[in-house]
N, C-alpha and C. Protein backbone atom coordinates (compact mmCIF):
# COMPACT_ATOMS: atom_id res chain seq x y z
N UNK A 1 149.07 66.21 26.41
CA UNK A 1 147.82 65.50 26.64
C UNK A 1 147.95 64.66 27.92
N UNK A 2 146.78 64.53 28.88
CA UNK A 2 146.79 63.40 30.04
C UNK A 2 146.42 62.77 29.69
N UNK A 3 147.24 61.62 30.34
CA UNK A 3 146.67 59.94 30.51
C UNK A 3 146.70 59.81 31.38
N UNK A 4 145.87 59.43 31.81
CA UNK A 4 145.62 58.85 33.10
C UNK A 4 144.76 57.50 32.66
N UNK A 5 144.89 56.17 33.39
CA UNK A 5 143.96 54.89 32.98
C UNK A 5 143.18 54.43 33.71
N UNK A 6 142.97 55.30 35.25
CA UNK A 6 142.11 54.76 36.28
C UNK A 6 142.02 55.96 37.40
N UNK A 7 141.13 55.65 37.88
CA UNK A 7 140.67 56.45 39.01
C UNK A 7 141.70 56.75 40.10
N UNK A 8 142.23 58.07 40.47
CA UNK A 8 143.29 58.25 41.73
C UNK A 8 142.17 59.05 42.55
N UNK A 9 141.88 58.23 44.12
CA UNK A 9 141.11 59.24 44.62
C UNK A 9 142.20 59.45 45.37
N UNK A 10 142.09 60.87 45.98
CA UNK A 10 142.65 61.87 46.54
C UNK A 10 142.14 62.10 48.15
N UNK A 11 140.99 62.43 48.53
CA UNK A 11 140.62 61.80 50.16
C UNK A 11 139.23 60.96 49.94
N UNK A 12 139.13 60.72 51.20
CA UNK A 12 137.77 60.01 51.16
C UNK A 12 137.53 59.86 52.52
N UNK A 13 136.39 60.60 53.22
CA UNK A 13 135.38 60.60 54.28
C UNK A 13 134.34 59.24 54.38
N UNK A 14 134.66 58.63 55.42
CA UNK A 14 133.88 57.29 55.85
C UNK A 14 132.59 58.18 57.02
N UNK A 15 131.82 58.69 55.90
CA UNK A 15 130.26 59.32 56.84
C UNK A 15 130.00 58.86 57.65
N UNK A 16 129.85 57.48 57.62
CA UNK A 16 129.24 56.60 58.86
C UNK A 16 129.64 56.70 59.99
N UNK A 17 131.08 56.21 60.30
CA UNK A 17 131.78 56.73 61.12
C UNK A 17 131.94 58.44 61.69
N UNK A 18 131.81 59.12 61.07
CA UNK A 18 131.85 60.33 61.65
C UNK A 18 130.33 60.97 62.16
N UNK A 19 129.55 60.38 61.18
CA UNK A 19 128.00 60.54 61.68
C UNK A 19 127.66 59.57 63.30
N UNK A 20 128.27 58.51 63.15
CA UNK A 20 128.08 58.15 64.55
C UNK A 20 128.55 58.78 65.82
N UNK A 21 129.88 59.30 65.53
CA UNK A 21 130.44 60.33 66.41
C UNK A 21 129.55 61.50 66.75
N UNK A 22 128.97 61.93 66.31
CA UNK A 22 127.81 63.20 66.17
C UNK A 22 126.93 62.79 66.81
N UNK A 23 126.50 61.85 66.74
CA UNK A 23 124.76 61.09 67.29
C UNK A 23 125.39 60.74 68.57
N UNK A 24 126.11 60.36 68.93
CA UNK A 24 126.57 60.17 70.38
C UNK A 24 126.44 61.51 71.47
N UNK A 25 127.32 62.79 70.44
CA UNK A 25 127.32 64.04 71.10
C UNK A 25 126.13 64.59 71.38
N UNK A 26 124.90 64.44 70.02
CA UNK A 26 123.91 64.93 70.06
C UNK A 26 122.97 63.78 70.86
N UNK A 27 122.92 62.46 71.47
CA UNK A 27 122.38 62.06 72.20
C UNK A 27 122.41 62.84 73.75
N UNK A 28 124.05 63.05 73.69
CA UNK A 28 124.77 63.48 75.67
C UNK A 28 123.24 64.72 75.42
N UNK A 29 123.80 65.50 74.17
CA UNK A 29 122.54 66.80 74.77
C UNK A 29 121.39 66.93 74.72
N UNK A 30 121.24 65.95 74.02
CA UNK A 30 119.33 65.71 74.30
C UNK A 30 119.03 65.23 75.58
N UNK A 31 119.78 64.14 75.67
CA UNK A 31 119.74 63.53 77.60
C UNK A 31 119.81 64.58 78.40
N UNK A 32 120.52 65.97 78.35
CA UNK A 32 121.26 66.87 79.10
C UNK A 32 119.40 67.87 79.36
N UNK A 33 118.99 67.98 77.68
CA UNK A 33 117.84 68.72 77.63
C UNK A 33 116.96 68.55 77.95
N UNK A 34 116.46 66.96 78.13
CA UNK A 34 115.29 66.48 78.89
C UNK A 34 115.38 66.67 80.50
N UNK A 35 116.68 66.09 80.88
CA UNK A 35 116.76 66.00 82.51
C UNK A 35 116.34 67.78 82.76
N UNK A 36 116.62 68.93 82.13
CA UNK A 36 116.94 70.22 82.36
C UNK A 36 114.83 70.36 82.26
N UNK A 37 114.76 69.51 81.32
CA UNK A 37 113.07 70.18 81.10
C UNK A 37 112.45 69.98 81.68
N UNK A 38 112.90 68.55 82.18
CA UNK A 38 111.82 67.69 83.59
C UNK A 38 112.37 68.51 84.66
N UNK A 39 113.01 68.76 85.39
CA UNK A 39 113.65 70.11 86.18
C UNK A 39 112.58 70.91 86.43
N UNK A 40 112.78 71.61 85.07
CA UNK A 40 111.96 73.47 85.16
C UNK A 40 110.30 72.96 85.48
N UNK A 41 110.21 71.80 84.81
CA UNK A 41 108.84 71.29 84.99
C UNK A 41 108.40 71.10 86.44
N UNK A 42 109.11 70.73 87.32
CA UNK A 42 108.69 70.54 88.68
C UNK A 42 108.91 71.46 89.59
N UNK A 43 109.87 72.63 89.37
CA UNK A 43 110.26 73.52 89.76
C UNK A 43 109.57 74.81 89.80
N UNK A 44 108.51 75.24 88.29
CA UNK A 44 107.74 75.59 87.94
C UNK A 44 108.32 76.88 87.82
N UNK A 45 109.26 77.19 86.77
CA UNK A 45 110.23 78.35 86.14
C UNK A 45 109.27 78.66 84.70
N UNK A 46 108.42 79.42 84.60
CA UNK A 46 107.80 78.96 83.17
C UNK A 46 109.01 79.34 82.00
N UNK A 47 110.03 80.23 81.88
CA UNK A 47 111.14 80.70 81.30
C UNK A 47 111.63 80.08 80.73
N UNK A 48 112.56 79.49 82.05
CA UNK A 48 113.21 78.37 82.14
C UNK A 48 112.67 77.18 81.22
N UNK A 49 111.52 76.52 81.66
CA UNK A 49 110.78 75.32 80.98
C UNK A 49 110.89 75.81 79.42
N UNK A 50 110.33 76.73 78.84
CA UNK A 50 110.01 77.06 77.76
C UNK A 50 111.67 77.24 76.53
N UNK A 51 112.68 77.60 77.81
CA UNK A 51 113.98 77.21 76.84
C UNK A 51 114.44 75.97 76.72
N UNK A 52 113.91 75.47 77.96
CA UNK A 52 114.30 73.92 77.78
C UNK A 52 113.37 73.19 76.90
N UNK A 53 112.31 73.53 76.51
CA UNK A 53 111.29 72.94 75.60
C UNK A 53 112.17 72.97 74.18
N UNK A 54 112.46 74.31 73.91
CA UNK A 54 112.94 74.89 72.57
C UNK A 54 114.64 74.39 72.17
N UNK A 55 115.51 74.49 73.27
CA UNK A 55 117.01 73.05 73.51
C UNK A 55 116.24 71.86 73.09
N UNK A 56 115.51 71.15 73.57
CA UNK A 56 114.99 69.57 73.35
C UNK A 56 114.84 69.48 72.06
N UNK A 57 113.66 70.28 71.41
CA UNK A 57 113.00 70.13 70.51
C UNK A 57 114.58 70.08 69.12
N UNK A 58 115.37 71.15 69.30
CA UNK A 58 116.26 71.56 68.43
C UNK A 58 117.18 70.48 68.12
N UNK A 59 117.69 69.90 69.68
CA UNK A 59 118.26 68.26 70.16
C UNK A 59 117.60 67.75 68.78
N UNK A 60 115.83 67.46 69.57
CA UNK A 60 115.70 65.97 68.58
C UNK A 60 115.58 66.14 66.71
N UNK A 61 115.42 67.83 66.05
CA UNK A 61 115.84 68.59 64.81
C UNK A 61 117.42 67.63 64.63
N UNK A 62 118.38 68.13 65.62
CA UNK A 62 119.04 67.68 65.10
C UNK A 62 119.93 66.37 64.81
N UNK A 63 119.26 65.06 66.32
CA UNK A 63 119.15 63.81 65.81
C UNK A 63 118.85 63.27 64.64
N UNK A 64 117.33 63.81 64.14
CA UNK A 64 116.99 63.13 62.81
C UNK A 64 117.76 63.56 61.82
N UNK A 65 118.71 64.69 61.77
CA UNK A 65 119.13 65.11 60.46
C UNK A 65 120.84 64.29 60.74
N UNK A 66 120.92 64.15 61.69
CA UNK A 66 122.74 62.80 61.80
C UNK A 66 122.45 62.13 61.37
N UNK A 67 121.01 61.36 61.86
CA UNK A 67 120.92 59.49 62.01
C UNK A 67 120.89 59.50 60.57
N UNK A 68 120.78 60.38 59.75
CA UNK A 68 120.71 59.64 57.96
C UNK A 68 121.75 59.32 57.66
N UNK A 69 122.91 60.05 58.10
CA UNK A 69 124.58 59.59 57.84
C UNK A 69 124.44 58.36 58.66
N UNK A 70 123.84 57.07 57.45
CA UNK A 70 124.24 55.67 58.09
C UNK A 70 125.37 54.28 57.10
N UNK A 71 125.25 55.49 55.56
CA UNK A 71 126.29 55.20 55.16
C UNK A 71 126.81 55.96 54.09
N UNK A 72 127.68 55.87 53.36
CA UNK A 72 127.88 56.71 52.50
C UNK A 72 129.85 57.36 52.65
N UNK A 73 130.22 58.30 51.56
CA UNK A 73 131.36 58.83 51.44
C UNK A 73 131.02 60.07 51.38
N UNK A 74 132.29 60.91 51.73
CA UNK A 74 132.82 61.75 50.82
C UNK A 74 134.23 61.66 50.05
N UNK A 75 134.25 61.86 48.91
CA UNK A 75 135.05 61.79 48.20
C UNK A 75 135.73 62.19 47.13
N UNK A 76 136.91 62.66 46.90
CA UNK A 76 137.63 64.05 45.73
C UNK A 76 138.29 62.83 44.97
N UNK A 77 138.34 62.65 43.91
CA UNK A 77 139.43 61.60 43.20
C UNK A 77 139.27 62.47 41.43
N UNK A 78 140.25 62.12 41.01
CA UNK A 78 140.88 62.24 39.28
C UNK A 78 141.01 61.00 38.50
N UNK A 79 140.66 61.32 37.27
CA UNK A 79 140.94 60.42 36.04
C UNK A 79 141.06 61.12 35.43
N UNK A 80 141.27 60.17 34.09
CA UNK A 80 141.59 60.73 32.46
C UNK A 80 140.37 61.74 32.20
N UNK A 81 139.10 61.79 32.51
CA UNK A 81 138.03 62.79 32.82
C UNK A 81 137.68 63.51 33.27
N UNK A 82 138.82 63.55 33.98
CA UNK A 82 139.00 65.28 34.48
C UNK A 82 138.57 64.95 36.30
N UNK A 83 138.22 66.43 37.25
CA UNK A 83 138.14 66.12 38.83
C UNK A 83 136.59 66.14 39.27
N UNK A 84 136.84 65.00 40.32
CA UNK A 84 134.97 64.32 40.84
C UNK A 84 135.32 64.78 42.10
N UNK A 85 133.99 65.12 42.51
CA UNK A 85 133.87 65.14 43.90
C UNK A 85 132.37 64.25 44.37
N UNK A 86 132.51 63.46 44.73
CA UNK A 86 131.19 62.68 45.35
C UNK A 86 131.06 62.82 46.62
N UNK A 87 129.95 63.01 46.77
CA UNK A 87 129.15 63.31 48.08
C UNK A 87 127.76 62.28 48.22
N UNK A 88 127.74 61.57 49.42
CA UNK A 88 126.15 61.51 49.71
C UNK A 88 125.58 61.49 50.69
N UNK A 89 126.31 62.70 51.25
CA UNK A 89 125.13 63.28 51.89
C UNK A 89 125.32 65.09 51.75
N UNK A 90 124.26 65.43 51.04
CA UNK A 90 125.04 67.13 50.23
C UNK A 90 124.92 68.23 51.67
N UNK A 91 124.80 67.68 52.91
CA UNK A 91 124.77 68.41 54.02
C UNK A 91 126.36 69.03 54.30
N UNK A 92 127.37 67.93 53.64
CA UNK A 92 128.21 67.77 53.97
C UNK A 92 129.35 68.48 52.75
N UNK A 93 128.63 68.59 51.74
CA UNK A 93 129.09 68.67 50.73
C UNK A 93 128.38 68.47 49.54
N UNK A 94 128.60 69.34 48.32
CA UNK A 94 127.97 68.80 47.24
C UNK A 94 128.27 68.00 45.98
N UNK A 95 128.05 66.82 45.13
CA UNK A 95 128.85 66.83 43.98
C UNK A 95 128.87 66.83 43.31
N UNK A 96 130.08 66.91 42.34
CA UNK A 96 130.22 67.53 41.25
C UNK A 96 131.29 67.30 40.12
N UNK A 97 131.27 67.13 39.21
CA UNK A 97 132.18 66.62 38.25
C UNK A 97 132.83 68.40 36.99
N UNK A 98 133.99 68.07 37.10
CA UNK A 98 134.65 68.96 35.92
C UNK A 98 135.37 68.47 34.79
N UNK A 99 135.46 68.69 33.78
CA UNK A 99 136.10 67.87 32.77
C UNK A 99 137.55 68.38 32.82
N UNK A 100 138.51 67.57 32.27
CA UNK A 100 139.96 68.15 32.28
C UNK A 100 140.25 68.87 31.59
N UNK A 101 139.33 69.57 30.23
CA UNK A 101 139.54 70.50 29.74
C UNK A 101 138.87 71.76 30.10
N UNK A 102 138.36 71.68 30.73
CA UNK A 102 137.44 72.93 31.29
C UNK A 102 138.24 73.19 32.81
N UNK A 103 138.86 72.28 33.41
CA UNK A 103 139.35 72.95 34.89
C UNK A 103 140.66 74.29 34.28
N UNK A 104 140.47 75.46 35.11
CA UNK A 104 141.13 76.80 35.09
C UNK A 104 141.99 76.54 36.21
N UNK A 105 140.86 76.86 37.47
CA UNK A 105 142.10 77.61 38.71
C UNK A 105 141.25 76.27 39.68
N UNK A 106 142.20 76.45 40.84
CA UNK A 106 142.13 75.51 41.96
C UNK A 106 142.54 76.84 43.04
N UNK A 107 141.23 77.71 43.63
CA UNK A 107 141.27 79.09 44.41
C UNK A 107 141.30 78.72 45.98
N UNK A 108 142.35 79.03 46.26
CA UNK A 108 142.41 79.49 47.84
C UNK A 108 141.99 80.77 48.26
N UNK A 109 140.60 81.13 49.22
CA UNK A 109 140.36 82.26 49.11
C UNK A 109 140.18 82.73 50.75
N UNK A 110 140.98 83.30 51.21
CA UNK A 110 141.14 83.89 52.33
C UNK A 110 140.18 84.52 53.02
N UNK A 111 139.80 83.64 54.15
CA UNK A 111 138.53 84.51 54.86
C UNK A 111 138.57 85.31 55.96
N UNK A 112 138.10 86.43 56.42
CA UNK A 112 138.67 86.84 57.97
C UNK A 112 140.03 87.05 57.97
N UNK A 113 139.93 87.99 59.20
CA UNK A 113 141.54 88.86 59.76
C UNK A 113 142.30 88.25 61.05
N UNK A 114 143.16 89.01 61.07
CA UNK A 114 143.79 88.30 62.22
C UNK A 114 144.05 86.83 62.55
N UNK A 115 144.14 86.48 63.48
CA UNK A 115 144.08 84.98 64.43
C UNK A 115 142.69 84.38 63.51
N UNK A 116 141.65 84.77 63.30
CA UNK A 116 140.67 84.15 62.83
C UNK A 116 140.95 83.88 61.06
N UNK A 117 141.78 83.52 60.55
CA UNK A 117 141.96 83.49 59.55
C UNK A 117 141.55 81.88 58.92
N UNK A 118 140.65 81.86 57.98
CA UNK A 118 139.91 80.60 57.37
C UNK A 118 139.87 80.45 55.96
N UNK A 119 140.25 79.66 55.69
CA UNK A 119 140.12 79.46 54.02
C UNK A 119 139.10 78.97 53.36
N UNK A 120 138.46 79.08 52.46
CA UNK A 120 137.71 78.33 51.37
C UNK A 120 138.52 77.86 50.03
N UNK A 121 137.97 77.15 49.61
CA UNK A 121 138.81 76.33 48.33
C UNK A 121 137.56 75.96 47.30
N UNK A 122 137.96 76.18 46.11
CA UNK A 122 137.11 76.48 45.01
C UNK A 122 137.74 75.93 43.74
N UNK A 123 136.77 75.26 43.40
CA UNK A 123 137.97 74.69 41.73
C UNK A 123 136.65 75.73 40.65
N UNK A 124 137.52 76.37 39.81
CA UNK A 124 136.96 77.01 39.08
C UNK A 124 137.14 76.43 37.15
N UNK A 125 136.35 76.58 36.64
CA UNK A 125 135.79 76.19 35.17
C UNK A 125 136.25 77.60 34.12
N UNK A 126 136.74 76.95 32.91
CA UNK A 126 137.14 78.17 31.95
C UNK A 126 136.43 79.20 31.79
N UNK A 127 134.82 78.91 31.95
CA UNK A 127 133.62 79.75 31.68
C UNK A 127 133.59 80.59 32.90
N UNK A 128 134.45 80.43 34.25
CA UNK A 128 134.52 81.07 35.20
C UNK A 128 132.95 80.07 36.41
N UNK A 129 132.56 79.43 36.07
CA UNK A 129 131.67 78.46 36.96
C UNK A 129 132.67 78.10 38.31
N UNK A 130 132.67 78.71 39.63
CA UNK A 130 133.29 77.81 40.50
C UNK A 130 132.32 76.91 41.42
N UNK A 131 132.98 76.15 41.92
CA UNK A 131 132.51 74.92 42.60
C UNK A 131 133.17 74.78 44.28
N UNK A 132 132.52 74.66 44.98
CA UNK A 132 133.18 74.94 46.38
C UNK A 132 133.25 73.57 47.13
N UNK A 133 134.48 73.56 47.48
CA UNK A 133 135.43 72.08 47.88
C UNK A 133 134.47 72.76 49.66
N UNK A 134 133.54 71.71 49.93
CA UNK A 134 133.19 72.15 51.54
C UNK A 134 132.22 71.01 52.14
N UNK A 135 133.50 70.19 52.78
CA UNK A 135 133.37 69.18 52.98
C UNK A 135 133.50 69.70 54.91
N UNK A 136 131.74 70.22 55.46
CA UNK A 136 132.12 70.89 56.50
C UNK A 136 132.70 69.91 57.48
N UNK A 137 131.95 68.94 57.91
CA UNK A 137 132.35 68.01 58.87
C UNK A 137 133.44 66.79 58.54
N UNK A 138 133.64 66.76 57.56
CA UNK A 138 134.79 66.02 57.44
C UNK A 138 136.26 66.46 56.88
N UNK A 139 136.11 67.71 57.16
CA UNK A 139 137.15 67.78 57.12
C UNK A 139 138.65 67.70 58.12
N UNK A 140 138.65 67.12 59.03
CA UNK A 140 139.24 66.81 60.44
C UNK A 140 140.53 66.74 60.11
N UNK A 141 140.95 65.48 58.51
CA UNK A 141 141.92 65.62 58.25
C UNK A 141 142.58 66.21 56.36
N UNK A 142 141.31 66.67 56.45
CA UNK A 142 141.69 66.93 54.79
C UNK A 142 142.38 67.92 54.62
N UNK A 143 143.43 68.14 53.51
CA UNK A 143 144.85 69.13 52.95
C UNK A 143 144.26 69.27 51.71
N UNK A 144 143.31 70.31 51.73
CA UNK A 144 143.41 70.77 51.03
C UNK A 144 143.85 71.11 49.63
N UNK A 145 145.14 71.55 50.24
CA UNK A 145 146.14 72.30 49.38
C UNK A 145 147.23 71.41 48.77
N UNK A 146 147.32 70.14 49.57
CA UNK A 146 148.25 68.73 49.10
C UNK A 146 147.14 68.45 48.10
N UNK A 147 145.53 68.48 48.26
CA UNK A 147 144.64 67.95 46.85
C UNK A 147 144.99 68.63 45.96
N UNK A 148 145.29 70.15 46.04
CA UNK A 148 145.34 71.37 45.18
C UNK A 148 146.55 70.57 44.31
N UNK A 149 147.86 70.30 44.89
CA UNK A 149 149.03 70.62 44.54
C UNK A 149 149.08 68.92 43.48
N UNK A 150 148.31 68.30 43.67
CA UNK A 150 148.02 66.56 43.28
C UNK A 150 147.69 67.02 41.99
N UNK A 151 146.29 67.79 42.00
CA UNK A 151 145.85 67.94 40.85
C UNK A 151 146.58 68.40 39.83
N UNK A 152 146.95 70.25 40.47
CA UNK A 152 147.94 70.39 39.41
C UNK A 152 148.95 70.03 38.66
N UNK A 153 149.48 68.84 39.19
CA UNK A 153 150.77 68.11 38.84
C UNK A 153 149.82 67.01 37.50
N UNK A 154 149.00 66.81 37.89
CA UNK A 154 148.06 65.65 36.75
C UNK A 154 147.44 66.77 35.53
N UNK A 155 147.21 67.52 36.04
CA UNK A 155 146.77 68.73 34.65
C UNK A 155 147.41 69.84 34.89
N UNK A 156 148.84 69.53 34.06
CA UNK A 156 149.70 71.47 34.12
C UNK A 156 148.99 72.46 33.47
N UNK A 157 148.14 72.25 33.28
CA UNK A 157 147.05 73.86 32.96
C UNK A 157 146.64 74.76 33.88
N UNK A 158 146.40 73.63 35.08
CA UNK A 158 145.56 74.28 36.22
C UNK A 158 146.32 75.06 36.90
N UNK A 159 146.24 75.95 37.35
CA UNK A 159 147.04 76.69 37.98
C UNK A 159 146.12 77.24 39.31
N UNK A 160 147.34 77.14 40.68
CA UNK A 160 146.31 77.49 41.87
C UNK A 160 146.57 78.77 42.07
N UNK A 161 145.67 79.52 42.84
CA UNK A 161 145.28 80.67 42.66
C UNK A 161 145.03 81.31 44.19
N UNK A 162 145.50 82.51 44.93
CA UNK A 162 145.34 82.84 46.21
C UNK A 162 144.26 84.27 45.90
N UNK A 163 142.76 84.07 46.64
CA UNK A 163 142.32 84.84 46.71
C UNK A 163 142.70 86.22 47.65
């Protein structure tokens, strides 16, 4: 049986911070897209103008969808209740709770050949329900497979699994 008496989180993504990093990048190219539009505009490229219309527009698409990362986590942690994943912002990730009797496998699943080789990671449920660990933008420094290897040591049931 586990005991566990308190919460062990395992990583945790400070959104804010990484969302500000983004809004900076995506400011340089909106600045980059306007100077380019006012350009074609005086220049009188109708082509030209009309890609730079469609760059801008996409720019400021994708300002409004950063600036919401103004606060928030991501975050994988364990208790006596088995493995959480909290998210808030589900762009980034979704979350999701498993009980400790229901976690099966903890799946490494191999994507692509060669040099391009990418993993996905999946915690899967007895009923066969998996759940996908995809934490796209924050993952800069997350291991994965050190979460994988955490867990299993807290529930010897789980067993990890190579797709």
């Amino acid at each position: 049986m586990v005991v566990m008496s308190k919460r062990k989180i395992l990583y945790t993504a400070n959104l804010q911070r990484i969302g500000k990093l983004f809004r900076i990048g995506a400011l340089a190219l909106f600045l980059a897209g306007i100077i380019g539009f006012v350009w074609c505009f005086y220049y009188g490229n109708i082509l030209v103008f009309v890609v730079a219309g469609i760059f801008v527009f996409g720019m400021c698409w994708e300002l409004v969808q950063i600036s919401k990362w103004r606060r928030g986590v991501y975050e994988i942690y364990i208790d006596s209740m088995g493995l959480h994943v909290h998210s808030d912002e589900p762009h980034v990730g979704k979350s999701f709770s498993v009980a400790a009797m229901n976690l099966h496998h903890l799946i490494r699943k191999r994507m692509g050949n060669g040099e391009d080789i990418e993993h996905e990671f999946y915690v899967e449920e007895k009923n066969g329900e998996r759940h996908k660990l995809s934490p796209k933008l924050a993952n800069y420094d997350l291991s994965v497979m050190d979460i994988f290897e955490e867990i299993a040591s807290e529930f010897p049931s789980v067993k990890i699994v190579e797709e």
